[in-house]
C-alpha atoms as a PDB file:
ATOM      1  CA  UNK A   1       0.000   0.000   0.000  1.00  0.00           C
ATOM      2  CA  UNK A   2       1.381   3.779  -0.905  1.00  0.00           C
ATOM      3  CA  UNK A   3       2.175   6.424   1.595  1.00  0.00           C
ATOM      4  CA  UNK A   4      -0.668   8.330   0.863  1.00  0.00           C
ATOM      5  CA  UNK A   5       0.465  11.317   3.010  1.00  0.00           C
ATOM      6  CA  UNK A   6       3.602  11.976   1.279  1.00  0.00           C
ATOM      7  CA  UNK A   7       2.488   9.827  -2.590  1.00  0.00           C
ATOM      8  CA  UNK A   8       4.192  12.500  -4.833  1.00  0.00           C
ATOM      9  CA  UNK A   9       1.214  11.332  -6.997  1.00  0.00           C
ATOM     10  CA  UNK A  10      -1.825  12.424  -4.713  1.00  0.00           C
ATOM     11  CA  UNK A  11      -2.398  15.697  -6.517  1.00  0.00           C
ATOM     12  CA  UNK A  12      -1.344  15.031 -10.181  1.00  0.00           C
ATOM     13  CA  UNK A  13      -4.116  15.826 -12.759  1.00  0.00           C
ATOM     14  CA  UNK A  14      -7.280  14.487 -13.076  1.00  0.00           C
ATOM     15  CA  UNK A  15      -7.250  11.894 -15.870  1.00  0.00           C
ATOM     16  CA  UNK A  16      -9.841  12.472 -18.823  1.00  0.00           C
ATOM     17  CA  UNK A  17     -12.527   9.728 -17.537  1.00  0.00           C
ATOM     18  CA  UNK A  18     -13.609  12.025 -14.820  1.00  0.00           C
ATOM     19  CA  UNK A  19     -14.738  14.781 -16.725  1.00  0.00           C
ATOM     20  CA  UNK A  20     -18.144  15.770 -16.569  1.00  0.00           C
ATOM     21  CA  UNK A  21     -20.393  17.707 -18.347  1.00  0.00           C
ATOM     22  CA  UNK A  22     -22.507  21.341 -16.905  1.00  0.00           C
ATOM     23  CA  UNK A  23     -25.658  19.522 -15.627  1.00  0.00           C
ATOM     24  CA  UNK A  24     -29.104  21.106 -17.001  1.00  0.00           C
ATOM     25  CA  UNK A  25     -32.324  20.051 -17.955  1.00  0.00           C
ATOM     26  CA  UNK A  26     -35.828  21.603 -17.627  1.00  0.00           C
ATOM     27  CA  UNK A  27     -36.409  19.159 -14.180  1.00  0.00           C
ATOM     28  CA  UNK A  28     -32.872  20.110 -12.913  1.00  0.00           C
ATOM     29  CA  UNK A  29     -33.721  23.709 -13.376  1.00  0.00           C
ATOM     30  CA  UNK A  30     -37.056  23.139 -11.718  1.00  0.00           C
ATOM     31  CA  UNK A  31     -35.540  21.190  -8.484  1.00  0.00           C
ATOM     32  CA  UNK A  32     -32.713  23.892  -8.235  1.00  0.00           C
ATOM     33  CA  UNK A  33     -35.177  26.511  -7.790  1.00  0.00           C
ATOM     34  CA  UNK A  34     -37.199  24.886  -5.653  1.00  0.00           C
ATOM     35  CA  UNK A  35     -34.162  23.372  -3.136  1.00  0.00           C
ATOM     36  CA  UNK A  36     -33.228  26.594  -3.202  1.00  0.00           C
ATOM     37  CA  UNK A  37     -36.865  28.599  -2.650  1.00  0.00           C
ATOM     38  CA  UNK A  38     -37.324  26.157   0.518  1.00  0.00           C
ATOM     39  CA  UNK A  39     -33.625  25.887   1.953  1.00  0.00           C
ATOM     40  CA  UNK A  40     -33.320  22.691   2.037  1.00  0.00           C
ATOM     41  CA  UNK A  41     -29.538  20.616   2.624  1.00  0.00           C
ATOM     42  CA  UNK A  42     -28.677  18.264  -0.201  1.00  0.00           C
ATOM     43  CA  UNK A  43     -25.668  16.302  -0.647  1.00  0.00           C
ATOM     44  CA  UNK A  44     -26.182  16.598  -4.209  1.00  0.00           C
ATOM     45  CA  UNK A  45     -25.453  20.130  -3.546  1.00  0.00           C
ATOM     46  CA  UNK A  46     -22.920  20.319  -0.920  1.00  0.00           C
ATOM     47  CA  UNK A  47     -20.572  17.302  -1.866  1.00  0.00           C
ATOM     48  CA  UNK A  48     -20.521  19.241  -5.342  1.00  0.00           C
ATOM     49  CA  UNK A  49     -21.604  15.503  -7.181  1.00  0.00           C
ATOM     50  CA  UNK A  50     -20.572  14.954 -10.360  1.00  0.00           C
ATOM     51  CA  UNK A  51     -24.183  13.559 -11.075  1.00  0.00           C
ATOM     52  CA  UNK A  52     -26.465  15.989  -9.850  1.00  0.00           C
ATOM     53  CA  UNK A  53     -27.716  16.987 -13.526  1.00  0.00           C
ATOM     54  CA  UNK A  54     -28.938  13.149 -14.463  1.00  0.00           C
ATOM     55  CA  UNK A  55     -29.856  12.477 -10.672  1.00  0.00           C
ATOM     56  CA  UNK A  56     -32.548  15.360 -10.885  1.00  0.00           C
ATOM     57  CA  UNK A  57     -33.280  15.380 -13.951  1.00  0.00           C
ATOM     58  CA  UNK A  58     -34.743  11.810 -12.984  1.00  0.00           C
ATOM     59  CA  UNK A  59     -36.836  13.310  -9.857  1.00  0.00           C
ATOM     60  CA  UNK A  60     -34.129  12.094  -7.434  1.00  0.00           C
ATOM     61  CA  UNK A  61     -32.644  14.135  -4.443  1.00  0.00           C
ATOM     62  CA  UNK A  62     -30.452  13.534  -1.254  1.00  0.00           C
ATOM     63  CA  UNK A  63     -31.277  15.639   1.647  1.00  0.00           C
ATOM     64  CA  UNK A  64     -28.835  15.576   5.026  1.00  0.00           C
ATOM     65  CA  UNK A  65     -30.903  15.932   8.163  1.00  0.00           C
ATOM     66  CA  UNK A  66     -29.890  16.718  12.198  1.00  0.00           C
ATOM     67  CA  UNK A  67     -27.926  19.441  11.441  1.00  0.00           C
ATOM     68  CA  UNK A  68     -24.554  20.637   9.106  1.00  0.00           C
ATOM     69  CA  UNK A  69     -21.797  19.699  11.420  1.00  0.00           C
ATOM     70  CA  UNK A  70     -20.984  15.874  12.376  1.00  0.00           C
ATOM     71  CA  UNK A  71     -19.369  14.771  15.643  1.00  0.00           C
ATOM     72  CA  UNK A  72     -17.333  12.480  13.918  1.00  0.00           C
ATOM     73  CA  UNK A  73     -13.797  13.920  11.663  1.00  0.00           C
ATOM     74  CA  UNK A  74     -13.782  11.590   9.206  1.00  0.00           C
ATOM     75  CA  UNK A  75     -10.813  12.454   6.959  1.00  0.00           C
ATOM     76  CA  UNK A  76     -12.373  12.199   3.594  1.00  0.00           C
ATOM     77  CA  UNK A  77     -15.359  14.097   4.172  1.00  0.00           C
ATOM     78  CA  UNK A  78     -15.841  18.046   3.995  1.00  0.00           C
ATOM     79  CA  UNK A  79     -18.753  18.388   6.387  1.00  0.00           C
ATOM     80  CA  UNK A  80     -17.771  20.364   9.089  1.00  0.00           C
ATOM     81  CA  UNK A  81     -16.932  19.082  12.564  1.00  0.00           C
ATOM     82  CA  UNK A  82     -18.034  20.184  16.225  1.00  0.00           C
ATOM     83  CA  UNK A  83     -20.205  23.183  16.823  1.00  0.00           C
ATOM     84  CA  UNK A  84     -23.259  20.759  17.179  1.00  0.00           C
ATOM     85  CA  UNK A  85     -26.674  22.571  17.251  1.00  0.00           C
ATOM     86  CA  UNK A  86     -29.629  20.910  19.246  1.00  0.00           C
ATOM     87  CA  UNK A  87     -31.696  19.319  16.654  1.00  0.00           C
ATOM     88  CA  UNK A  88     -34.405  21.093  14.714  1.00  0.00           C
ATOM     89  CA  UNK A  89     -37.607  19.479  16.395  1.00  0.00           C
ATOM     90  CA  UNK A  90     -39.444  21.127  13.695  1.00  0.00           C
ATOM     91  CA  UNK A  91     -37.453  19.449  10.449  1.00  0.00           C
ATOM     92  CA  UNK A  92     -39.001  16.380  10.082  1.00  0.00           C
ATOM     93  CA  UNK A  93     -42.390  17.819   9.316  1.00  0.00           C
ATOM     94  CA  UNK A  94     -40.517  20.756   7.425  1.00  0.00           C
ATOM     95  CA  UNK A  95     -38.689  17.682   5.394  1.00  0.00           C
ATOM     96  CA  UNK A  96     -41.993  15.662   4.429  1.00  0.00           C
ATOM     97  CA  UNK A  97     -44.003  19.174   3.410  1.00  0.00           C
ATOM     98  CA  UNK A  98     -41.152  20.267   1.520  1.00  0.00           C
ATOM     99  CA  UNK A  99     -40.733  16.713  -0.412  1.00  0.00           C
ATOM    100  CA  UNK A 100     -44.544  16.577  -0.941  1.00  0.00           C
ATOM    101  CA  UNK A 101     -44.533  20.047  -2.930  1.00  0.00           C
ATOM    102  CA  UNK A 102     -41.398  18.818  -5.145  1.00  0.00           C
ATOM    103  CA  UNK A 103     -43.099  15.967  -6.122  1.00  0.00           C
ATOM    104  CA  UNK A 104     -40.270  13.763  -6.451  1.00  0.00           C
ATOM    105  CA  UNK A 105     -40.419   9.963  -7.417  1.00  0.00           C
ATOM    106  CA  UNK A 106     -37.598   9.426  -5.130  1.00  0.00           C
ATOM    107  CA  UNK A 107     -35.454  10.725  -2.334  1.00  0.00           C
ATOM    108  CA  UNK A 108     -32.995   9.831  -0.674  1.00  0.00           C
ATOM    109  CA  UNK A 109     -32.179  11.019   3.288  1.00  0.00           C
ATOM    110  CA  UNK A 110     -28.980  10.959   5.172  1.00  0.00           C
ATOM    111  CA  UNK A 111     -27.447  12.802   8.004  1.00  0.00           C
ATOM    112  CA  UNK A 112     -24.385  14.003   9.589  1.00  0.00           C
ATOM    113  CA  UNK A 113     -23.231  11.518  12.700  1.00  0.00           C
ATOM    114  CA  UNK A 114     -24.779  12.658  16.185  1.00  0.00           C
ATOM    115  CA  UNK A 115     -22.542  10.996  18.721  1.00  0.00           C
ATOM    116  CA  UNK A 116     -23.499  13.832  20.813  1.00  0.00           C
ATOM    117  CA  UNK A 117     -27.001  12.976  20.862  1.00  0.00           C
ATOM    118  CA  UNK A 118     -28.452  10.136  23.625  1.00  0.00           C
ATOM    119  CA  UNK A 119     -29.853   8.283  20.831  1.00  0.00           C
ATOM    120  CA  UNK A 120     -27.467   9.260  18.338  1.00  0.00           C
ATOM    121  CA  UNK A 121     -30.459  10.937  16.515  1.00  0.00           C
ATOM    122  CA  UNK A 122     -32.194   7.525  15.661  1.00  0.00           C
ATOM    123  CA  UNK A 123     -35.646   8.754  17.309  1.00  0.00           C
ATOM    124  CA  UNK A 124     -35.587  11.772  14.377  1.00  0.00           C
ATOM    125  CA  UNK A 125     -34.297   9.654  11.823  1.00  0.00           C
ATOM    126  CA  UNK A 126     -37.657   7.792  12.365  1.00  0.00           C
ATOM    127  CA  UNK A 127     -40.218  10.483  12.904  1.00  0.00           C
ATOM    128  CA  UNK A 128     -38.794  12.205   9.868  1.00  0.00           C
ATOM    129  CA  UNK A 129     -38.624   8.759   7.694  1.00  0.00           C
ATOM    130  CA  UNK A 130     -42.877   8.551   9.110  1.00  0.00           C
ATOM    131  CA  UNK A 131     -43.539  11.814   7.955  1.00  0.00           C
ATOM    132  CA  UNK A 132     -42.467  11.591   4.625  1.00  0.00           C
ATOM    133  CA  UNK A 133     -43.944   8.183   3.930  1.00  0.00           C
ATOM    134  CA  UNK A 134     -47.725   9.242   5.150  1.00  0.00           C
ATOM    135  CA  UNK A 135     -47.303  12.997   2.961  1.00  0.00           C
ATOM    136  CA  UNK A 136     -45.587  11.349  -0.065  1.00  0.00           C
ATOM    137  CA  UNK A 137     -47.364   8.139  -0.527  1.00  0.00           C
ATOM    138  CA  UNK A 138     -45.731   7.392  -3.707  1.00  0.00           C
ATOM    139  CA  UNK A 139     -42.636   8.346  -3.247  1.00  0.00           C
ATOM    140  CA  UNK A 140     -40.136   5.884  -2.330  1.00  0.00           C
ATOM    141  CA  UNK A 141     -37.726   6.574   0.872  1.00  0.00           C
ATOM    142  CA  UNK A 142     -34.006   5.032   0.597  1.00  0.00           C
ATOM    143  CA  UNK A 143     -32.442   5.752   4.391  1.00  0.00           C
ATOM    144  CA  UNK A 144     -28.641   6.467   4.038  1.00  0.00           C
ATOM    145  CA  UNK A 145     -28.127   5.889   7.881  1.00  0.00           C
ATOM    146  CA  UNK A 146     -25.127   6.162  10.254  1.00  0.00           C
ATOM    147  CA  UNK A 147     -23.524   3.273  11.974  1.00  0.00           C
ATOM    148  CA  UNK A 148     -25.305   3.952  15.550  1.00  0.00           C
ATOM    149  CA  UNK A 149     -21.886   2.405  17.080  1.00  0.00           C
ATOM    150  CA  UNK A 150     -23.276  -1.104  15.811  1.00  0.00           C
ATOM    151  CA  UNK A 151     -26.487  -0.553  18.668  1.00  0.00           C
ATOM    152  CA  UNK A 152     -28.674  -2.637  17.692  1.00  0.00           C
ATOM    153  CA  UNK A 153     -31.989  -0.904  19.582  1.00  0.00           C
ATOM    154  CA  UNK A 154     -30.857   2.367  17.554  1.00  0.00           C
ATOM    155  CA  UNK A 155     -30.947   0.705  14.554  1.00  0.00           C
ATOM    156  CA  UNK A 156     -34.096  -1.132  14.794  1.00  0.00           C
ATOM    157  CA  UNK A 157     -35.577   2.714  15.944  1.00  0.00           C
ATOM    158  CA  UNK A 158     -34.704   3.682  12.203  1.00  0.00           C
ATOM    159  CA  UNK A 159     -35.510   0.079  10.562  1.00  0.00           C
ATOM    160  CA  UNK A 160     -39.229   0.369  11.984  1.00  0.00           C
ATOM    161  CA  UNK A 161     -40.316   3.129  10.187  1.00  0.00           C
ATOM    162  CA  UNK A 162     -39.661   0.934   7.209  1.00  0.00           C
ATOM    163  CA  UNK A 163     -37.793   3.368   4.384  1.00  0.00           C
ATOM    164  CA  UNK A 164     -37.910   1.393   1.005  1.00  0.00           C
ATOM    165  CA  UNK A 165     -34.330   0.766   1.326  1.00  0.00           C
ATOM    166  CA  UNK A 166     -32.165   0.454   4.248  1.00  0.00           C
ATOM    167  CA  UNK A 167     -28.393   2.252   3.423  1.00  0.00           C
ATOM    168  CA  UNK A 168     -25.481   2.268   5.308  1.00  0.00           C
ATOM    169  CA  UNK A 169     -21.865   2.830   3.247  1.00  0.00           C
ATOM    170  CA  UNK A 170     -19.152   0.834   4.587  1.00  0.00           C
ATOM    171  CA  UNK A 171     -17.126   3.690   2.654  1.00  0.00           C
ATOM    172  CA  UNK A 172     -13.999   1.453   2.852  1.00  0.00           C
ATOM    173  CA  UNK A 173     -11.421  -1.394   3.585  1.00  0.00           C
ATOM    174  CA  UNK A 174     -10.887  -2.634   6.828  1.00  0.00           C
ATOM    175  CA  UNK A 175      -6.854  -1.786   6.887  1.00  0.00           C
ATOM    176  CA  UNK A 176      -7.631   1.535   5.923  1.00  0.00           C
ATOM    177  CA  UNK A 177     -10.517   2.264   8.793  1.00  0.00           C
ATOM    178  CA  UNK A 178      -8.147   3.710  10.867  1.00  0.00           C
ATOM    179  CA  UNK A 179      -7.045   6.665   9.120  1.00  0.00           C
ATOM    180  CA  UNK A 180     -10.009   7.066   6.711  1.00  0.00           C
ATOM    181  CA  UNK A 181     -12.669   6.772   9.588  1.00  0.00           C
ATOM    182  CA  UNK A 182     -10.691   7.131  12.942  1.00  0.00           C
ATOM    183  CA  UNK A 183     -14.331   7.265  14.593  1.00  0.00           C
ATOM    184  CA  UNK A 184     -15.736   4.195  13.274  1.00  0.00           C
ATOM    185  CA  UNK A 185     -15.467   0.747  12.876  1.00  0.00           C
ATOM    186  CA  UNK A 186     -16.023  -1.402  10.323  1.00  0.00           C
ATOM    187  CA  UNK A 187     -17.531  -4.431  12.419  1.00  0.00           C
ATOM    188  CA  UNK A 188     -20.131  -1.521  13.376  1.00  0.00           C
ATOM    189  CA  UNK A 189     -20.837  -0.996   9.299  1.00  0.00           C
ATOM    190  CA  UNK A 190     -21.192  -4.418   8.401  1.00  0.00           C
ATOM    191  CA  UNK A 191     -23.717  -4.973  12.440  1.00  0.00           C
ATOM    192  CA  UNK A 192     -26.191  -2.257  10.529  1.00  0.00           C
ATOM    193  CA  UNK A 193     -26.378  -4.301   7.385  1.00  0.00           C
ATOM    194  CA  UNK A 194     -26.792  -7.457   9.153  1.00  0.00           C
ATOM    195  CA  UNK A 195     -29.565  -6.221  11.441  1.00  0.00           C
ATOM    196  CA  UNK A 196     -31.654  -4.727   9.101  1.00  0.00           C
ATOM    197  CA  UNK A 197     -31.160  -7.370   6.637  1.00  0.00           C
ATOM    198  CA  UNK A 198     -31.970 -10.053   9.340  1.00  0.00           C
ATOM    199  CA  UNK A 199     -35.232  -8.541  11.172  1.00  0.00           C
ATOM    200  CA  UNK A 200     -36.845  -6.478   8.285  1.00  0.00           C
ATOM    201  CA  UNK A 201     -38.025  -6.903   4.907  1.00  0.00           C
ATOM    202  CA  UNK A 202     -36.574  -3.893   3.075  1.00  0.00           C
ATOM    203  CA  UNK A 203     -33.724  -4.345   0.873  1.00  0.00           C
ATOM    204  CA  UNK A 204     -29.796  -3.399   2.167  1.00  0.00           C
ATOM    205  CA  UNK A 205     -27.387  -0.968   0.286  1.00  0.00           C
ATOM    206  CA  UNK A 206     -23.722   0.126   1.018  1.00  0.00           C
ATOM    207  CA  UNK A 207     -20.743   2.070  -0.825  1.00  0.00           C
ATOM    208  CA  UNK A 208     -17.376   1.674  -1.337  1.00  0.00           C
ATOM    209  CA  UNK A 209     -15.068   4.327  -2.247  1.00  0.00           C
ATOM    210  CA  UNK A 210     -11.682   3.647  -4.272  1.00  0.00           C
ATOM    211  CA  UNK A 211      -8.600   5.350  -4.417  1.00  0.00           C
ATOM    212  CA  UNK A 212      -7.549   5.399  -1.175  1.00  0.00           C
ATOM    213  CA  UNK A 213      -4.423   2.918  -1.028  1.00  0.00           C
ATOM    214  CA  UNK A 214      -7.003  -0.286  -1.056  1.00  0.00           C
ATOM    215  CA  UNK A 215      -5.772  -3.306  -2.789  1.00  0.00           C
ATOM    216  CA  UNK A 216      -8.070  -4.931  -5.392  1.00  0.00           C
ATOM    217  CA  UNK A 217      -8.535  -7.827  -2.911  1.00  0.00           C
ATOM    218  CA  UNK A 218      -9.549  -6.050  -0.491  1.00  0.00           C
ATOM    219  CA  UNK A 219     -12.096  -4.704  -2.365  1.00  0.00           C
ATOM    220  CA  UNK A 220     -13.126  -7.926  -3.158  1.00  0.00           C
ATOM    221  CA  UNK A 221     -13.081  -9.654  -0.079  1.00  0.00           C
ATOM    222  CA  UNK A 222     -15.031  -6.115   1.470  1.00  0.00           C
ATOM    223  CA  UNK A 223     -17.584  -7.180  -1.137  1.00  0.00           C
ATOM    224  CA  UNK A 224     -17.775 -10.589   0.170  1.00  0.00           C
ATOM    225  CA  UNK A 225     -18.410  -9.462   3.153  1.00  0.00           C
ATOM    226  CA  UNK A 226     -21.220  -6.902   2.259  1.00  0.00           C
ATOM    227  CA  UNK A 227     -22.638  -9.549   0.672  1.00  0.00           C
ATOM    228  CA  UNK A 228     -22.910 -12.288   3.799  1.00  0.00           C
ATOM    229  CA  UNK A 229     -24.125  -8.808   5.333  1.00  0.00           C
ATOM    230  CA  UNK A 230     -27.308  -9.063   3.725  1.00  0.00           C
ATOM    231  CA  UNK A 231     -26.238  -6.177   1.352  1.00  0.00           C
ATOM    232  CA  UNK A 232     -28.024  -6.855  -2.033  1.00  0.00           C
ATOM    233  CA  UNK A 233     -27.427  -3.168  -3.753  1.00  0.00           C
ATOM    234  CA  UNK A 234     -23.672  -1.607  -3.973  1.00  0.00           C
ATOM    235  CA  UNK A 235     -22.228   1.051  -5.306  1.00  0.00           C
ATOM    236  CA  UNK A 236     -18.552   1.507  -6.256  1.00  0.00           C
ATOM    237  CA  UNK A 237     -17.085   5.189  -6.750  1.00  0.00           C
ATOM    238  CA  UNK A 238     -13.720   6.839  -7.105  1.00  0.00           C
ATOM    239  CA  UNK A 239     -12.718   9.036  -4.199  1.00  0.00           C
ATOM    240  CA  UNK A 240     -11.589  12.750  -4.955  1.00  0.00           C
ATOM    241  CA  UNK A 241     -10.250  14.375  -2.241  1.00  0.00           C
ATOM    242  CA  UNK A 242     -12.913  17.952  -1.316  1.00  0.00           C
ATOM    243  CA  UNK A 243      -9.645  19.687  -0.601  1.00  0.00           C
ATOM    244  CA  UNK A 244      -5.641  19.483   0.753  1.00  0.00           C
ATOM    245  CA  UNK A 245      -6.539  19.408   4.088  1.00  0.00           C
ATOM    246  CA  UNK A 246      -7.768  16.075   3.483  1.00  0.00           C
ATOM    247  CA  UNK A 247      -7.075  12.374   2.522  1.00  0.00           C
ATOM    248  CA  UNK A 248      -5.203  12.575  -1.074  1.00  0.00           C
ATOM    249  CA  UNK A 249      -6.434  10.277  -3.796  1.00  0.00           C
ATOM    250  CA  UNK A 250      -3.729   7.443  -3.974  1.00  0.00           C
ATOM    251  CA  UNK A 251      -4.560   5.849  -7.440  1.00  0.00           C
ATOM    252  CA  UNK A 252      -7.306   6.710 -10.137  1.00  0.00           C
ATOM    253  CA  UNK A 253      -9.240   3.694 -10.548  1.00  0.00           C
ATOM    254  CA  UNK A 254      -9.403   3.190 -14.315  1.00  0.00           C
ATOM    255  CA  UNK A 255     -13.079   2.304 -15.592  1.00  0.00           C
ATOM    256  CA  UNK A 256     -12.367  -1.273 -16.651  1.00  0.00           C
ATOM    257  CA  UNK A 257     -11.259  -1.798 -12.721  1.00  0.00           C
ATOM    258  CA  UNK A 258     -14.408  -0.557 -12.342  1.00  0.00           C
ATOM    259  CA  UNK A 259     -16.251  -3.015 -14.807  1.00  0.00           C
ATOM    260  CA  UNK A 260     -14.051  -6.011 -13.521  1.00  0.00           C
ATOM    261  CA  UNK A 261     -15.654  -5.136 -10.061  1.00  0.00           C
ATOM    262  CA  UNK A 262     -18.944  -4.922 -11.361  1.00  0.00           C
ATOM    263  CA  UNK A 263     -18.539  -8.524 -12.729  1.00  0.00           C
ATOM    264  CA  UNK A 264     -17.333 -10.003  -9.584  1.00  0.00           C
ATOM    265  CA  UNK A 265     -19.639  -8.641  -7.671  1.00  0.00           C
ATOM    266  CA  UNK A 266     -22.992  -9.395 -10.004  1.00  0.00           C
ATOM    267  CA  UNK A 267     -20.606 -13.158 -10.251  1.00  0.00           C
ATOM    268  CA  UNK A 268     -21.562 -13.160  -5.908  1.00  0.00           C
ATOM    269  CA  UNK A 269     -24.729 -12.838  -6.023  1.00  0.00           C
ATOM    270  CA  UNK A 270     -25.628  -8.784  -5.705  1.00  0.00           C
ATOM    271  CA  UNK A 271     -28.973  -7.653  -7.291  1.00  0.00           C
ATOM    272  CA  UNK A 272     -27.793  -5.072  -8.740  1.00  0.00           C
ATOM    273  CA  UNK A 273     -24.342  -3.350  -8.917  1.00  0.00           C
ATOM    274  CA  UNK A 274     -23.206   0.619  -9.890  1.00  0.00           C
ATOM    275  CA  UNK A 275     -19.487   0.432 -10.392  1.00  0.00           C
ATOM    276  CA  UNK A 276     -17.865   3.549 -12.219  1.00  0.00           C
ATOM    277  CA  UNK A 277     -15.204   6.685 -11.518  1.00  0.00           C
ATOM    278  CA  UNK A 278     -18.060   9.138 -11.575  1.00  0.00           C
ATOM    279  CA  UNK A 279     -20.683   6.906  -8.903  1.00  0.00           C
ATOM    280  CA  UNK A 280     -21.744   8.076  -5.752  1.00  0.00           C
ATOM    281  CA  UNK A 281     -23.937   6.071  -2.939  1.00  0.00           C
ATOM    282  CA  UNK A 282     -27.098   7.615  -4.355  1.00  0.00           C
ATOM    283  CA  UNK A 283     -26.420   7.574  -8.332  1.00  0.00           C
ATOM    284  CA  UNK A 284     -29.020   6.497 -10.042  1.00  0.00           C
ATOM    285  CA  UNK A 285     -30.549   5.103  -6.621  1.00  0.00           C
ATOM    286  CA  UNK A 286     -34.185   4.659  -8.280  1.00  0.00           C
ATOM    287  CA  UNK A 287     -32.672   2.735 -10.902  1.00  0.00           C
ATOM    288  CA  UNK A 288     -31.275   0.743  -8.372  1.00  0.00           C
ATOM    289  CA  UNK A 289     -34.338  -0.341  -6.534  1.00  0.00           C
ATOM    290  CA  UNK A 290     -36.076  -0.803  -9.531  1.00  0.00           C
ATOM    291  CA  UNK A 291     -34.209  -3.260 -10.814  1.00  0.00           C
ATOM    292  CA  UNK A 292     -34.176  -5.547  -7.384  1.00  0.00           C
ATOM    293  CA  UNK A 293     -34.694  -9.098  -8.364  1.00  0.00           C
END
């Protein structure tokens, strides 16, 4: 595995697979306006995806609940740390109303970790997931959840307001936890998948992100173990680092890594598989569930 605090190779220029085009679209348009009109959080916005013009112009949005700073430092991520505000007792109403006048066919909710919190913010995770269901009836819910430190009465609060799918990104390879996600554990990523998987009937999605220093198998046996998890969606991404303050990107995955890793991991048994430089955990996350076996 490289250095990757010192890789002379961490900053060198993007290669030409990652380049994306100005998103746009009469539905983009539409969604910008109206994210922006109500003040809502997105990932989509904040993380600066690479897919936000196909992801909305498809109806599809990922809002981040409990606040904008996390009480975890996780060294890939550019949400802010500390300075943790009480949450707003009001946003899970002010979440469903705001998703029922956008009109979307599918959304996707996540949050920053609440450590802080008694319950870690799993009692709001499922008043806000029960809101939305009863004001958008037809819209489906995907739950991009924390790890809860691996609790397993935390994570059945979520699981029993029953989102359409169950998320939790494993993000990356055990070796790596350390310094990637000094906060977390990944025997606490792969508990979430398991319990959910085990005492509901939902379907289970995680992410990995590559680049980091991970060997290919590692990936592979990470996917192995996603997949004894109970995790039947996955998504596979390339990391870019938000900034030089954090992690650097250690290798550029080529796109036929990518497409070997989609092969292998539809070879395992996964229902369905988004493997690609550009992915994120939510691309093309209705596609996803529609295409559960």
């Amino acid at each position: 595995m490289k250095n990757v605090l010192h890789d002379p190779f961490s900053y060198q220029r993007k290669p030409e697979w990652l380049r994306i085009s100005l998103p746009g679209g009469a539905n983009y348009t539409r969604l910008k306006e109206s994210v922006k009109r109500h003040g809502l959080n997105t990932v989509c916005e904040s993380a600066s995806c690479p897919n936000i013009g196909e992801c909305w112009n498809m109806g599809t949005l990922t809002l981040m609940i409990l606040g904008e700073s996390c009480s975890r430092a996780c060294r890939y991520c550019d949400v802010p740390t500390g300075n943790l505000a009480p949450p707003n007792k009001e946003e899970p109403e002010e979440v469903a109303k705001t998703l029922a006048l956008l009109k979307l066919q599918y959304a996707v909710i996540t949050s920053v970790d609440r450590d802080d919190l008694e319950d870690a913010g799993a009692s709001h995770w499922s008043e806000t997931i029960r809101k939305v269901k009863h004001l958008c009836p037809d819209m489906k819910v995907e739950a991009l959840i924390p790890d809860f430190q691996g609790k397993e009465n935390l994570i059945a609060t979520v699981c029993e307001a029953k989102p359409h799918v169950l998320a939790h990104n494993v993000e990356t390879v055990p070796s790596l936890y350390k310094m990637v996600r000094p906060q977390g554990r990944y025997e606490w990523s792969l508990k979430v998948l398991e319990f959910a998987q085990k005492h509901f009937d939902f379907p289970v999605k995680s992410s990995l992100m590559l680049g980091l220093g991970e060997s290919a198998d590692e990936v592979k046996i990470v996917m192995k173990d996603l997949l004894l998890s109970g995790c039947r969606l996955l998504t596979l991404g390339q990391y870019l680092s938000p900034s030089k303050k954090h992690l650097p990107v250690v290798e550029y995955i080529h796109p036929d890594k990518f497409a070997e890793f989609y092969e292998f991991g539809m070879f395992l048994g996964f229902d369905h598989i988004e493997s690609g430089p550009l992915v994120r955990s939510s691309y093309l996350a209705e596609r996803q569930f529609s295409m559960l076996k």
